[in-house]
C-alpha atoms as a PDB file:
ATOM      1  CA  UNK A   1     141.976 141.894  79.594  1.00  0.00           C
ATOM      2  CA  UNK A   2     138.877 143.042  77.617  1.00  0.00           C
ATOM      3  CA  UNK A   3     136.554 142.077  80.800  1.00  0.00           C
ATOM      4  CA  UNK A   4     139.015 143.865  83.444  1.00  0.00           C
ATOM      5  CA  UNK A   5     138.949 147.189  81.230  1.00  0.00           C
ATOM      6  CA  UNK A   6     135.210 146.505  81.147  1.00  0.00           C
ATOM      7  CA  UNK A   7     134.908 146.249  85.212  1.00  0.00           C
ATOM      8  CA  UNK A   8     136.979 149.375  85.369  1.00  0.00           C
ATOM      9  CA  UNK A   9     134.876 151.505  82.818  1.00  0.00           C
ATOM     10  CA  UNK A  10     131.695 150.907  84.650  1.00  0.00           C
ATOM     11  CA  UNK A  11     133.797 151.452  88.195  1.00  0.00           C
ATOM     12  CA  UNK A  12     134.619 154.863  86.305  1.00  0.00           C
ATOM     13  CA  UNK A  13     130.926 155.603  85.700  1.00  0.00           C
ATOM     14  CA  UNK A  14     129.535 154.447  88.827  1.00  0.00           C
ATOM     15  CA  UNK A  15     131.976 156.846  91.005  1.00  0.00           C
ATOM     16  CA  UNK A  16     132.636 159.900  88.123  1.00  0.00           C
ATOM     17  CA  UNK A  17     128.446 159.877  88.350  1.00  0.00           C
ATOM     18  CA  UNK A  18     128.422 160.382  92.310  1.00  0.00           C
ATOM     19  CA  UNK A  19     131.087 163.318  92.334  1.00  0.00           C
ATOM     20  CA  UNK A  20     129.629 165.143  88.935  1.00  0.00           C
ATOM     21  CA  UNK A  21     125.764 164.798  90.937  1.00  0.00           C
ATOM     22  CA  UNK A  22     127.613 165.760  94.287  1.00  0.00           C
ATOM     23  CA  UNK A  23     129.564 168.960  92.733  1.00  0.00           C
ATOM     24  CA  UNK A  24     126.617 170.307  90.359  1.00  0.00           C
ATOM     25  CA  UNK A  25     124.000 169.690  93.082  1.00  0.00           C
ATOM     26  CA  UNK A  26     126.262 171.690  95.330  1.00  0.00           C
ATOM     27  CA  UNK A  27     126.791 174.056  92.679  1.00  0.00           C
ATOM     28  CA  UNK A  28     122.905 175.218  93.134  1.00  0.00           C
ATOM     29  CA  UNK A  29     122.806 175.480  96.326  1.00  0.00           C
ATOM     30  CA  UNK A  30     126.020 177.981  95.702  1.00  0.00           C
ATOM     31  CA  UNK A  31     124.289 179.811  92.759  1.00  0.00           C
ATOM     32  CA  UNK A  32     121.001 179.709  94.735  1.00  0.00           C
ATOM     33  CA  UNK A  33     119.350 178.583  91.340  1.00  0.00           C
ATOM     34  CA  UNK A  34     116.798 175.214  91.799  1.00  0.00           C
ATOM     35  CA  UNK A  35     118.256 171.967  91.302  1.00  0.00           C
ATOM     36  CA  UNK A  36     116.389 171.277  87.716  1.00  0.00           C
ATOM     37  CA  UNK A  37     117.940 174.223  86.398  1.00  0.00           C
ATOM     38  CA  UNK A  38     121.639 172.745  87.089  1.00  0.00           C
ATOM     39  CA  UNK A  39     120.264 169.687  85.526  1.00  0.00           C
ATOM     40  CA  UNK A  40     118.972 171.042  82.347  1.00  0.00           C
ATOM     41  CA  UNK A  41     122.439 173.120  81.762  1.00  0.00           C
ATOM     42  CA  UNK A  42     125.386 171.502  83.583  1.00  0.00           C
ATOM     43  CA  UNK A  43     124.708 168.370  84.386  1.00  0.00           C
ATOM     44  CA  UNK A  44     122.711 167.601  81.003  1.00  0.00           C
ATOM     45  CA  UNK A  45     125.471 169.330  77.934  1.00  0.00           C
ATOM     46  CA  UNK A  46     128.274 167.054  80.381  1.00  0.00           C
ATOM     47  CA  UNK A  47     126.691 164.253  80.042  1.00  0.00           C
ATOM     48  CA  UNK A  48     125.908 164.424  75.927  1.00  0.00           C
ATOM     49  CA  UNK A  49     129.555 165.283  75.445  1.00  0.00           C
ATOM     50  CA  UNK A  50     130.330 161.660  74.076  1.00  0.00           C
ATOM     51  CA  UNK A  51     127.258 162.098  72.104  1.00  0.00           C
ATOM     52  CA  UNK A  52     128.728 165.405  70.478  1.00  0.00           C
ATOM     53  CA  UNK A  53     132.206 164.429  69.989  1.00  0.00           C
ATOM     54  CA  UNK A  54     130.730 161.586  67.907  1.00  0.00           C
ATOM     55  CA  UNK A  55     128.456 163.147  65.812  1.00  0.00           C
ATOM     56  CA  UNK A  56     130.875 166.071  65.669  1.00  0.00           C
ATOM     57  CA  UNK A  57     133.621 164.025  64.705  1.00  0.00           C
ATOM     58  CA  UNK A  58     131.580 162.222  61.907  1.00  0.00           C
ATOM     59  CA  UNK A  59     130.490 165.293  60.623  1.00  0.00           C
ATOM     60  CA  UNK A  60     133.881 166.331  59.870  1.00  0.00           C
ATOM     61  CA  UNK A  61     134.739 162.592  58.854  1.00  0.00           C
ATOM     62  CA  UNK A  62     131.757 163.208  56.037  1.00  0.00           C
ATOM     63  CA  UNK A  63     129.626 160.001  57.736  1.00  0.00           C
ATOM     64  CA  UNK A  64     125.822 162.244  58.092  1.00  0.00           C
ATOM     65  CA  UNK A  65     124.094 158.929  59.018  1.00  0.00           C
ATOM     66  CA  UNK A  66     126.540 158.139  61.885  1.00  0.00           C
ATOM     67  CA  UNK A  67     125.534 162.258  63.221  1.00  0.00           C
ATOM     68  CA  UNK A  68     121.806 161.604  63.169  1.00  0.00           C
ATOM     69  CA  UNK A  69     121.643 158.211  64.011  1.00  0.00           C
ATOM     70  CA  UNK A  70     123.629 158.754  66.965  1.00  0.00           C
ATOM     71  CA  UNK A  71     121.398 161.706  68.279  1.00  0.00           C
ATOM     72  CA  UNK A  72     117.788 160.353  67.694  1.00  0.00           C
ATOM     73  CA  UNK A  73     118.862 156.778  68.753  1.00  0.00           C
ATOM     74  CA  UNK A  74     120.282 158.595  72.184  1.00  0.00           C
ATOM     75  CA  UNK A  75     117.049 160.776  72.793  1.00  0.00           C
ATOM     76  CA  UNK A  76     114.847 157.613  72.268  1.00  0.00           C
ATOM     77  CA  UNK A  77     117.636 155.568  74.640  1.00  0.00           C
ATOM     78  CA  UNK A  78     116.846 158.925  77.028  1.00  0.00           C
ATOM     79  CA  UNK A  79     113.178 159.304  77.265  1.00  0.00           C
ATOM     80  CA  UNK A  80     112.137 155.424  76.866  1.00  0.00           C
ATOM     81  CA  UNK A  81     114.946 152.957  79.222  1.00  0.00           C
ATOM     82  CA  UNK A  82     116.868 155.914  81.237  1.00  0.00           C
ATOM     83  CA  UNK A  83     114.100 157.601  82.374  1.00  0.00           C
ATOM     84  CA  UNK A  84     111.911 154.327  82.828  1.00  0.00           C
ATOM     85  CA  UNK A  85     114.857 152.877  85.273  1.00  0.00           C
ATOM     86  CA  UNK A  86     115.079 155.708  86.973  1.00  0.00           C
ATOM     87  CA  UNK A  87     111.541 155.983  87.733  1.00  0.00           C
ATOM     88  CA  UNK A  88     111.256 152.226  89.079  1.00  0.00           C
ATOM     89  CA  UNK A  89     114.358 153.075  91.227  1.00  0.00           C
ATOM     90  CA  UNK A  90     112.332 156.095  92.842  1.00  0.00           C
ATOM     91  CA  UNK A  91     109.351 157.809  91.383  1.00  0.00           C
ATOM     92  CA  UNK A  92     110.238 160.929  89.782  1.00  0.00           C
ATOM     93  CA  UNK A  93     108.262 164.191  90.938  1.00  0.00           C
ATOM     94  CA  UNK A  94     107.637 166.863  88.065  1.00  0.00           C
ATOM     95  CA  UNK A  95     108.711 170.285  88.124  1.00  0.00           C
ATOM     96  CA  UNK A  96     105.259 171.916  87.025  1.00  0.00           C
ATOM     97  CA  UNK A  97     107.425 174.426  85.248  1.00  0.00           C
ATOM     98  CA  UNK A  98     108.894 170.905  83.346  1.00  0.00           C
ATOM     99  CA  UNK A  99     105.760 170.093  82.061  1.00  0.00           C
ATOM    100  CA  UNK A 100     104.454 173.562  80.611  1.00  0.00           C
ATOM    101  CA  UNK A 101     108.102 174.076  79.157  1.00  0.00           C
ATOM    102  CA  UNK A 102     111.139 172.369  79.035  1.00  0.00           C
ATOM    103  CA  UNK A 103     109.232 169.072  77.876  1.00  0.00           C
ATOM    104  CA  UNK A 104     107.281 170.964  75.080  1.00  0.00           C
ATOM    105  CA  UNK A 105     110.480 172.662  74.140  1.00  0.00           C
ATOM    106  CA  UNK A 106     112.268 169.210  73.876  1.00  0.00           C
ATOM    107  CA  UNK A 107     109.012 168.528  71.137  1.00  0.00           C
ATOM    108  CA  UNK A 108     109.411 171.672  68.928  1.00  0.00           C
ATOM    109  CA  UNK A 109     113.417 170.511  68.943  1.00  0.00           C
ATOM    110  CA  UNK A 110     112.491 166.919  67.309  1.00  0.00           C
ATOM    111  CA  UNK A 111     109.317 168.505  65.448  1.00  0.00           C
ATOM    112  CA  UNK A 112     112.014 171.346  63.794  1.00  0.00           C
ATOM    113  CA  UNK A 113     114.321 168.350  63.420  1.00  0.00           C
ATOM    114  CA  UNK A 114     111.917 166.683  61.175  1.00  0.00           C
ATOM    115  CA  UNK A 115     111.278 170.066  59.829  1.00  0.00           C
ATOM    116  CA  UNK A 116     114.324 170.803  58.375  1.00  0.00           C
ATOM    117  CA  UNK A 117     115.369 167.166  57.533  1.00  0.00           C
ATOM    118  CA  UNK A 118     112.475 166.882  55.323  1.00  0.00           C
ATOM    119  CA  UNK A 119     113.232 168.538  51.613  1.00  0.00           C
ATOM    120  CA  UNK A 120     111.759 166.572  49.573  1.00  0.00           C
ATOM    121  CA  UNK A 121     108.626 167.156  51.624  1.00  0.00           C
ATOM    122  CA  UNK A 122     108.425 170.201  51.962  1.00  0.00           C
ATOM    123  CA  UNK A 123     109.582 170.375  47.653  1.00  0.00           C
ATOM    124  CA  UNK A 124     112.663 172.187  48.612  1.00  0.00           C
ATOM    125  CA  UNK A 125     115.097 170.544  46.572  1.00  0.00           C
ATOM    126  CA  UNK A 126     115.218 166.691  45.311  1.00  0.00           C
ATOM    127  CA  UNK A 127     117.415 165.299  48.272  1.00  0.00           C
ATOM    128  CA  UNK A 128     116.852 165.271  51.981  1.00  0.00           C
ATOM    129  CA  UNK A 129     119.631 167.547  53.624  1.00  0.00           C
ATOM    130  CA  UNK A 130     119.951 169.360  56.333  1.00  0.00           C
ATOM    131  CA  UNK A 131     121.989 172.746  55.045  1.00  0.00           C
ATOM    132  CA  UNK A 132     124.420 174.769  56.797  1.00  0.00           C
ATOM    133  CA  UNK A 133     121.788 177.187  57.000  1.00  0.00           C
ATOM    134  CA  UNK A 134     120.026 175.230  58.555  1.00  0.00           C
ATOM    135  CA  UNK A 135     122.348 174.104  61.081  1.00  0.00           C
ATOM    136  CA  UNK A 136     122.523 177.550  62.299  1.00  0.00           C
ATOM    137  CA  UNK A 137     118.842 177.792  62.396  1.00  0.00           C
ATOM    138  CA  UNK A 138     119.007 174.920  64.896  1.00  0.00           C
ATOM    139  CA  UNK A 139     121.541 176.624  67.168  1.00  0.00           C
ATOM    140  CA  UNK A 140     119.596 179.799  67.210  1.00  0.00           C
ATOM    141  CA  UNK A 141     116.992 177.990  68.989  1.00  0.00           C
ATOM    142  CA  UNK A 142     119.516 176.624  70.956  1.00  0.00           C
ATOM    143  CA  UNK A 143     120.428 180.179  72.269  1.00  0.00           C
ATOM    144  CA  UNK A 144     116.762 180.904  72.827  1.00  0.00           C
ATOM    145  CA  UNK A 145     116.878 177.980  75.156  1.00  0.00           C
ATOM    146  CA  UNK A 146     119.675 179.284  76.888  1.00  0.00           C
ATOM    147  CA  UNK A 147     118.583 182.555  77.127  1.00  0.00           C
ATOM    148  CA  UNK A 148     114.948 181.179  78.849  1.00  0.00           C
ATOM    149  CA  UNK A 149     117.527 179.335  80.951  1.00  0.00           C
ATOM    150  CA  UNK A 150     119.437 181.888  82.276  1.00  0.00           C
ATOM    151  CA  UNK A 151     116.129 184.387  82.400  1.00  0.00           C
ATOM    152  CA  UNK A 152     115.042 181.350  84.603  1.00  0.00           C
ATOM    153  CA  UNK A 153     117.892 180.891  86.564  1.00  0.00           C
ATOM    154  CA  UNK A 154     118.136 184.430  87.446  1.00  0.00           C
ATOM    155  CA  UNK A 155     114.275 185.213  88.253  1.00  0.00           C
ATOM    156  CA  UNK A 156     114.472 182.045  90.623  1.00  0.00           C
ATOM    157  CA  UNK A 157     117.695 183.051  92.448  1.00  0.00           C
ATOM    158  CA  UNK A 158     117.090 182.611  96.354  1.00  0.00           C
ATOM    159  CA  UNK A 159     116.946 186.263  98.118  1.00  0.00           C
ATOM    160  CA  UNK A 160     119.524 184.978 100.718  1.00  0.00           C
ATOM    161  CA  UNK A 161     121.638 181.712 100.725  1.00  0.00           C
ATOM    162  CA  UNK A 162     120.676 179.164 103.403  1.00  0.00           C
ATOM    163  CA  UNK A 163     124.020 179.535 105.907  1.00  0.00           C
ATOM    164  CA  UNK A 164     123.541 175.960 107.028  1.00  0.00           C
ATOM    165  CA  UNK A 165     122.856 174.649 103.469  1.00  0.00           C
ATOM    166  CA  UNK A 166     125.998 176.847 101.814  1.00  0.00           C
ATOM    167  CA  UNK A 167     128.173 175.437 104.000  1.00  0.00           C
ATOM    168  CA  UNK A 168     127.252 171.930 104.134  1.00  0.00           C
ATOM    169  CA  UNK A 169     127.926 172.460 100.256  1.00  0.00           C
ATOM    170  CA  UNK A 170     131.505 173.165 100.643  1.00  0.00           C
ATOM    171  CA  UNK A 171     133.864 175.525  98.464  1.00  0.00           C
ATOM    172  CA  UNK A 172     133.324 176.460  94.682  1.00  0.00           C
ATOM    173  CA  UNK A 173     137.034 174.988  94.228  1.00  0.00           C
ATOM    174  CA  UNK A 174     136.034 172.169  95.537  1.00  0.00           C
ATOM    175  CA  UNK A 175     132.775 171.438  93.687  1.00  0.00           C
ATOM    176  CA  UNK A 176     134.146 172.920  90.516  1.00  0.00           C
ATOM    177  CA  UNK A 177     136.567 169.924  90.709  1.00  0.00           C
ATOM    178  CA  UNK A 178     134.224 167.057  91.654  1.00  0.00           C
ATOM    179  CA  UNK A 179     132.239 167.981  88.802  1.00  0.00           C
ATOM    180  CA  UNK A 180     134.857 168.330  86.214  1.00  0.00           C
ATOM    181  CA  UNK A 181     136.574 165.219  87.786  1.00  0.00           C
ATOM    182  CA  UNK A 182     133.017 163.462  88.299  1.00  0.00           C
ATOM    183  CA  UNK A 183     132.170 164.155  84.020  1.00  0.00           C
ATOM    184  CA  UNK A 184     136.007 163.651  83.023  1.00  0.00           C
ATOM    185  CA  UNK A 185     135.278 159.931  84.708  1.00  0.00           C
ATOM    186  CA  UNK A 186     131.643 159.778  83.166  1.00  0.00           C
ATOM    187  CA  UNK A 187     133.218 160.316  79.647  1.00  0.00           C
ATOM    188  CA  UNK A 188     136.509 158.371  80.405  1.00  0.00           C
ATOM    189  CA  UNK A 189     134.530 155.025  81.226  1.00  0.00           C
ATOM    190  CA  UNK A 190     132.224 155.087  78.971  1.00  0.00           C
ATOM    191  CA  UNK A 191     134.448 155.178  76.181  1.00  0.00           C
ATOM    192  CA  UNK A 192     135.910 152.087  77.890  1.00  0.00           C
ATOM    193  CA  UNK A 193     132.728 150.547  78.343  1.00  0.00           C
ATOM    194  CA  UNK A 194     131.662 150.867  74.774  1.00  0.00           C
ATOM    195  CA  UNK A 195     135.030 149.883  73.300  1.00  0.00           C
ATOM    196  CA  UNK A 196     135.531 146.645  75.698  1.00  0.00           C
ATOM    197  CA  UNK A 197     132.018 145.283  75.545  1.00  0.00           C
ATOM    198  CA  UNK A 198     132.414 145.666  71.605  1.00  0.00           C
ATOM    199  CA  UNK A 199     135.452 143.708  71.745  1.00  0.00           C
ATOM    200  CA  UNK A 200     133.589 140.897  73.963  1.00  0.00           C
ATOM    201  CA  UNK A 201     130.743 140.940  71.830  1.00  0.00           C
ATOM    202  CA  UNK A 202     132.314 140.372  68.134  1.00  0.00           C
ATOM    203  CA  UNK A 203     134.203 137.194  70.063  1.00  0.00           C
ATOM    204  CA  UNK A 204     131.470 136.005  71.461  1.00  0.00           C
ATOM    205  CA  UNK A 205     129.783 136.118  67.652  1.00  0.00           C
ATOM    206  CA  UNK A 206     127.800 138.775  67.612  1.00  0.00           C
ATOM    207  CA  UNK A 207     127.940 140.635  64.262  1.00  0.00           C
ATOM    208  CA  UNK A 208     129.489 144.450  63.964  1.00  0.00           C
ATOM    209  CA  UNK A 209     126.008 145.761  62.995  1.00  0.00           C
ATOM    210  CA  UNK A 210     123.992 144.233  65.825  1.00  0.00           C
ATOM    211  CA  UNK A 211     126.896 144.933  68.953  1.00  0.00           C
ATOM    212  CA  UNK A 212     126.711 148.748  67.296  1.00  0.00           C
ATOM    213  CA  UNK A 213     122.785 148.706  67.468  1.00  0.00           C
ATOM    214  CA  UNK A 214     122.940 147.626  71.364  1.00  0.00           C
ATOM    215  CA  UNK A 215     125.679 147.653  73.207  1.00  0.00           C
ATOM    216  CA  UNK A 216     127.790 150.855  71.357  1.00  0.00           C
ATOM    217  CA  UNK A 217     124.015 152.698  71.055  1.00  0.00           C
ATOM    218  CA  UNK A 218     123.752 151.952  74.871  1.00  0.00           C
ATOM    219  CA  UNK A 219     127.344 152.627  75.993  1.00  0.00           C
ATOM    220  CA  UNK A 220     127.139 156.173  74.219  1.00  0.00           C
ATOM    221  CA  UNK A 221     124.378 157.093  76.971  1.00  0.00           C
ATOM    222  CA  UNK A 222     125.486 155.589  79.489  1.00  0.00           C
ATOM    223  CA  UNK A 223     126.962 158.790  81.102  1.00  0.00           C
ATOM    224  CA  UNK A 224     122.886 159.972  81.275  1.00  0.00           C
ATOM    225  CA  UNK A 225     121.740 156.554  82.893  1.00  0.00           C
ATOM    226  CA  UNK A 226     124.342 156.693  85.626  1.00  0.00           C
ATOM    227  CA  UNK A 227     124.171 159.975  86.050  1.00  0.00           C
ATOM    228  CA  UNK A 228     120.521 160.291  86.535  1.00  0.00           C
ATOM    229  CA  UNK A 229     120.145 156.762  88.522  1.00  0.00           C
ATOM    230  CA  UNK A 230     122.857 158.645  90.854  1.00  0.00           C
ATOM    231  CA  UNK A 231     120.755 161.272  91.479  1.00  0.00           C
ATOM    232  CA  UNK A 232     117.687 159.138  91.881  1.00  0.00           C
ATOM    233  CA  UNK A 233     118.918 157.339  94.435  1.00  0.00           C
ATOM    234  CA  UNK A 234     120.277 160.589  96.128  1.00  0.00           C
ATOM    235  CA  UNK A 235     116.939 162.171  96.492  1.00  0.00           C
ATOM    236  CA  UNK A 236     117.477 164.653  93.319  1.00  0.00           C
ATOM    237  CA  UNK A 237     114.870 164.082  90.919  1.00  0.00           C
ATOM    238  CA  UNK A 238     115.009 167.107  89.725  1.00  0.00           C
ATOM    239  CA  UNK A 239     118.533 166.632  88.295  1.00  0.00           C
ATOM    240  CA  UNK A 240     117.334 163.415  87.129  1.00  0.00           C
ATOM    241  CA  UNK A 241     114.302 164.667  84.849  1.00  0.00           C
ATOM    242  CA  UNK A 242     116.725 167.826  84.314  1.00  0.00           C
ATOM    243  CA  UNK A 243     119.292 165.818  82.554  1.00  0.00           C
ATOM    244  CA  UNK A 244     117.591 163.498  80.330  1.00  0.00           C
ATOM    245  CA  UNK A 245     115.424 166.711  79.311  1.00  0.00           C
ATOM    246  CA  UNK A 246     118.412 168.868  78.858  1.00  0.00           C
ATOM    247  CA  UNK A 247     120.499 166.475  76.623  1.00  0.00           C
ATOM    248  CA  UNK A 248     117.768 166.006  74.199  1.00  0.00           C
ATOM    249  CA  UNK A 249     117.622 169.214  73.656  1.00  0.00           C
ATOM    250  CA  UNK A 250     121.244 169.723  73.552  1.00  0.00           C
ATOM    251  CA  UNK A 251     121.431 166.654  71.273  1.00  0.00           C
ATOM    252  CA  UNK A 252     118.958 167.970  68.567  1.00  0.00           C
ATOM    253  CA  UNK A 253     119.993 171.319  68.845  1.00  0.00           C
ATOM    254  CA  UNK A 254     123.556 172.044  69.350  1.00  0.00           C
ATOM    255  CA  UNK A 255     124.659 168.323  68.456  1.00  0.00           C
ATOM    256  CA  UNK A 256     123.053 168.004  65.057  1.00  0.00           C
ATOM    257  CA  UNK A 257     123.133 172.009  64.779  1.00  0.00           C
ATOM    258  CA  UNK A 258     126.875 172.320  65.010  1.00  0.00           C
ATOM    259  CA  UNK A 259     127.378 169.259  62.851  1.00  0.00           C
ATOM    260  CA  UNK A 260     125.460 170.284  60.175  1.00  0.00           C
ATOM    261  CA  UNK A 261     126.694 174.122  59.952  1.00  0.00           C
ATOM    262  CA  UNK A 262     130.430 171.994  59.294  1.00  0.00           C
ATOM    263  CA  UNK A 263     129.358 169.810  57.056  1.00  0.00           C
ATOM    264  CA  UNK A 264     125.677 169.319  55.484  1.00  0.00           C
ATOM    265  CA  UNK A 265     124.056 166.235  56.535  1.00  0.00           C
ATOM    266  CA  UNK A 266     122.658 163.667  53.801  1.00  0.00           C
ATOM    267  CA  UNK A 267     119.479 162.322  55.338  1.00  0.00           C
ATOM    268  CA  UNK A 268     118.767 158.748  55.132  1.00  0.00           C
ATOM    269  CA  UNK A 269     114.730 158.174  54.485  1.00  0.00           C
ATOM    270  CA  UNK A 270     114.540 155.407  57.043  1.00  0.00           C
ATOM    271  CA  UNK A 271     115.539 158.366  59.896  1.00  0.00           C
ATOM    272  CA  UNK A 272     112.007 159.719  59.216  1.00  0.00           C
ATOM    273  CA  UNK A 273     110.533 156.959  60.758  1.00  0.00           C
ATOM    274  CA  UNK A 274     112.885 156.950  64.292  1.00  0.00           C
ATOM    275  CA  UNK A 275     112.052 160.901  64.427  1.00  0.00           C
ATOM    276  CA  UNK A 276     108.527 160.232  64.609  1.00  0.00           C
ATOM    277  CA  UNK A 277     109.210 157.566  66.962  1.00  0.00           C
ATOM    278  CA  UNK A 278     110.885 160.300  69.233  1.00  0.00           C
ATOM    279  CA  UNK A 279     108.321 162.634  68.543  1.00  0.00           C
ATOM    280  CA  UNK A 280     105.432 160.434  69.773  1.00  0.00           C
ATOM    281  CA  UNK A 281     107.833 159.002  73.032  1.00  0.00           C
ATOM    282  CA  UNK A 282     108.428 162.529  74.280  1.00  0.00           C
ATOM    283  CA  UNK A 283     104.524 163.346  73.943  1.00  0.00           C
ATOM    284  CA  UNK A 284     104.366 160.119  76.075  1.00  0.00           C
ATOM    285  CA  UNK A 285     106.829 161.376  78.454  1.00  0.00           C
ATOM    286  CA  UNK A 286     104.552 164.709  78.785  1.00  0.00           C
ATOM    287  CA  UNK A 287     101.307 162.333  79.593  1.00  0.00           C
ATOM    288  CA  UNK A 288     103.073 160.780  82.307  1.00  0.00           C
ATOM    289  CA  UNK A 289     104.005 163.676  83.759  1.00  0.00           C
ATOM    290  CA  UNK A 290     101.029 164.976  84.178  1.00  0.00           C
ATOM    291  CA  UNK A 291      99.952 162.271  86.427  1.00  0.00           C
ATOM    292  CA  UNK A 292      99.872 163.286  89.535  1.00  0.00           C
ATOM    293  CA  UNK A 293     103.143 165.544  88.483  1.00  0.00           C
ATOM    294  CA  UNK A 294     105.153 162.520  88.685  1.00  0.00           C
ATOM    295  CA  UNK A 295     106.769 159.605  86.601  1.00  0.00           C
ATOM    296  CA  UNK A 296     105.654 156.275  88.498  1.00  0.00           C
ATOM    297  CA  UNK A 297     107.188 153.018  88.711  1.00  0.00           C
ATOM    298  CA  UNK A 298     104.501 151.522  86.615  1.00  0.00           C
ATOM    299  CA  UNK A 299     104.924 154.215  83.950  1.00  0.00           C
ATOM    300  CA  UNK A 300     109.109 153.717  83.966  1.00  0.00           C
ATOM    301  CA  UNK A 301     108.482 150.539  83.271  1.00  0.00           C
ATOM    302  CA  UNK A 302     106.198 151.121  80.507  1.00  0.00           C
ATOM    303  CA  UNK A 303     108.813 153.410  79.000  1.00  0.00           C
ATOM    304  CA  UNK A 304     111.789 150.559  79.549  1.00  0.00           C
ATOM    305  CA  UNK A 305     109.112 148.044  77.700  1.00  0.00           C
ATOM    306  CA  UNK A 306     109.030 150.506  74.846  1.00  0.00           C
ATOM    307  CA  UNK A 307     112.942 150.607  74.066  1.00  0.00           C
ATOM    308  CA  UNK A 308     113.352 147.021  74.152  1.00  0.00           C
ATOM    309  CA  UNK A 309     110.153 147.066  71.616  1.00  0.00           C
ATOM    310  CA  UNK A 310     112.141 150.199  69.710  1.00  0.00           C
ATOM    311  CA  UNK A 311     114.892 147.569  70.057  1.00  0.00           C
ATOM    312  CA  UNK A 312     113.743 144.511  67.888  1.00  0.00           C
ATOM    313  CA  UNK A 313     112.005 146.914  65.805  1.00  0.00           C
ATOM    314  CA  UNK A 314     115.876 148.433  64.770  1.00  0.00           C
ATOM    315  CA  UNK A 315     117.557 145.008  64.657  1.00  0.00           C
ATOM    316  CA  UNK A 316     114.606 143.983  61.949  1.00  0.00           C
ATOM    317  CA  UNK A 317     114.705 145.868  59.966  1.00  0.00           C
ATOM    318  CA  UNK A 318     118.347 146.067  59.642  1.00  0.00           C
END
């Protein structure tokens, strides 16, 4: 039964992934706003919703590790084997305005991560926590995202809507629902996904710590790798880069920022060492892009090599 519910998850994905891509995409063309910009807001805070729900959830369940572990072990997931796959799929072009911003933003998020993780540092107090005080800190920047977002949105607004292009789009009712039908099916199979492949793993041996470590670390981003291998294939790079660039900012910011303004989160020491790993992957990220204001093939494939090196790195030292 486990393997059916399995099939069905990733049937779930696959298809909820080509109507959210298909409505949002459709979406711009309706708001006259650029593709990326749809990517970095709609598509990419849909997509981390499992992500939030967790750490949410464990925030209010008192579990701090299970908050930040989830978030910085997404981002890495994000930057190193989603956007490597994507980019061996189809090569994906740069957004000049992606390289001088929303990728350097994405960098002060983990840098102000570290920031505020780091008390004992920094000889605030004797324990690493992030306060409720600073939680809200962390969503302030996360309006001053959205605000540049919107300023964005609304400064690149097409002077008149292509006829031929709004109509091919369709209706708003109808995109409205293909993308709230598209992410309810994202969400929907990936919790199946995650819960069924668990299931298979523990009987096939595995233990709880290593199937939570790979498969549940994986399953939790799955909605981003579908999502943006969708929109690879469909010509939309822009979504693509938008998305994985958009939830790790979302992730950092409003994830961990909401989390911690319910509940202070204890700080394990050995998180210190995955947010510098983070930190030094999305400066990566911004080399490649600069190249020739694309991601290559070669490149995505560097960045896939470095998760499954991030990988055995996480599984010894557990």
């Amino acid at each position: 039964m486990s393997y059916l519910l399995l099939i069905i998850g990733f049937a779930l994905l696959i298809k909820g992934a080509d109507f959210f891509v298909e409505g949002s995409s459709n979406i711009a063309t309706l708001l006259r706003v650029p593709p990326l910009l749809v990517g970095l807001t709609i598509v990419a805070f849909g997509t981390s919703s499992p992500e939030a729900t967790v750490s949410i959830i464990a925030a209010l369940e008192g579990s701090s590790e299970v908050s930040m572990g989830n978030v910085i072990g997404s981002n890495i997931f994000n930057i190193t084997l989603v956007v490597g796959i994507t980019a061996m799929i189809t090569p994906l072009a740069v957004e000049s305005t992606t390289i001088r911003k929303e990728i350097p933003f994405t960098m002060l998020a983990s840098v102000a991560l570290a920031v505020v993780a780091n008390d004992i540092a920094l000889q605030v107090t004797n324990t690493n926590l992030i306060t409720r005080s600073e939680g809200i800190i962390l969503l302030l920047f996360f309006m001053i995202f959205l605000y540049y977002i919107i300023e964005i949105a609304l400064n690149n607004r097409e002077p008149v809507a292509d006829a031929a292009a709004v109509k091919a789009g369709g209706t708003w009712g109808k995109n409205i629902l293909f993308t709230l039908g598209g992410l309810a099916a994202i969400i929907f199979g990936g919790d199946m996904v995650v819960d069924n492949a668990l299931t298979i793993a523990l009987s096939w041996g595995m233990s709880e710590t290593l199937a939570g470590l790979t498969i549940v670390a994986v399953g939790t981003s799955l909605p981003e790798l579908i999502t943006s291998i969708t929109a690879a294939l469909k010509k939309k790079s822009e979504i693509a880069l938008g998305n994985i660039v958009g939830s790790n900012i979302f992730n950092i910011l409003f994830v961990l920022g909401t989390a911690a303004t319910i509940s202070p989160l204890a700080v394990n020491d050995k998180i210190f060492t995955d947010i510098g790993i983070m930190i030094v992957l999305t400066i990566v990220l911004l080399m490649f892009s600069r190249t020739k204001f694309k991601v290559s093939k070669v490149e995505g494939a560097i960045l896939a090599a470095g998760y499954i090196a991030y990988l055995v790195y996480i599984i010894l030292r557990n």
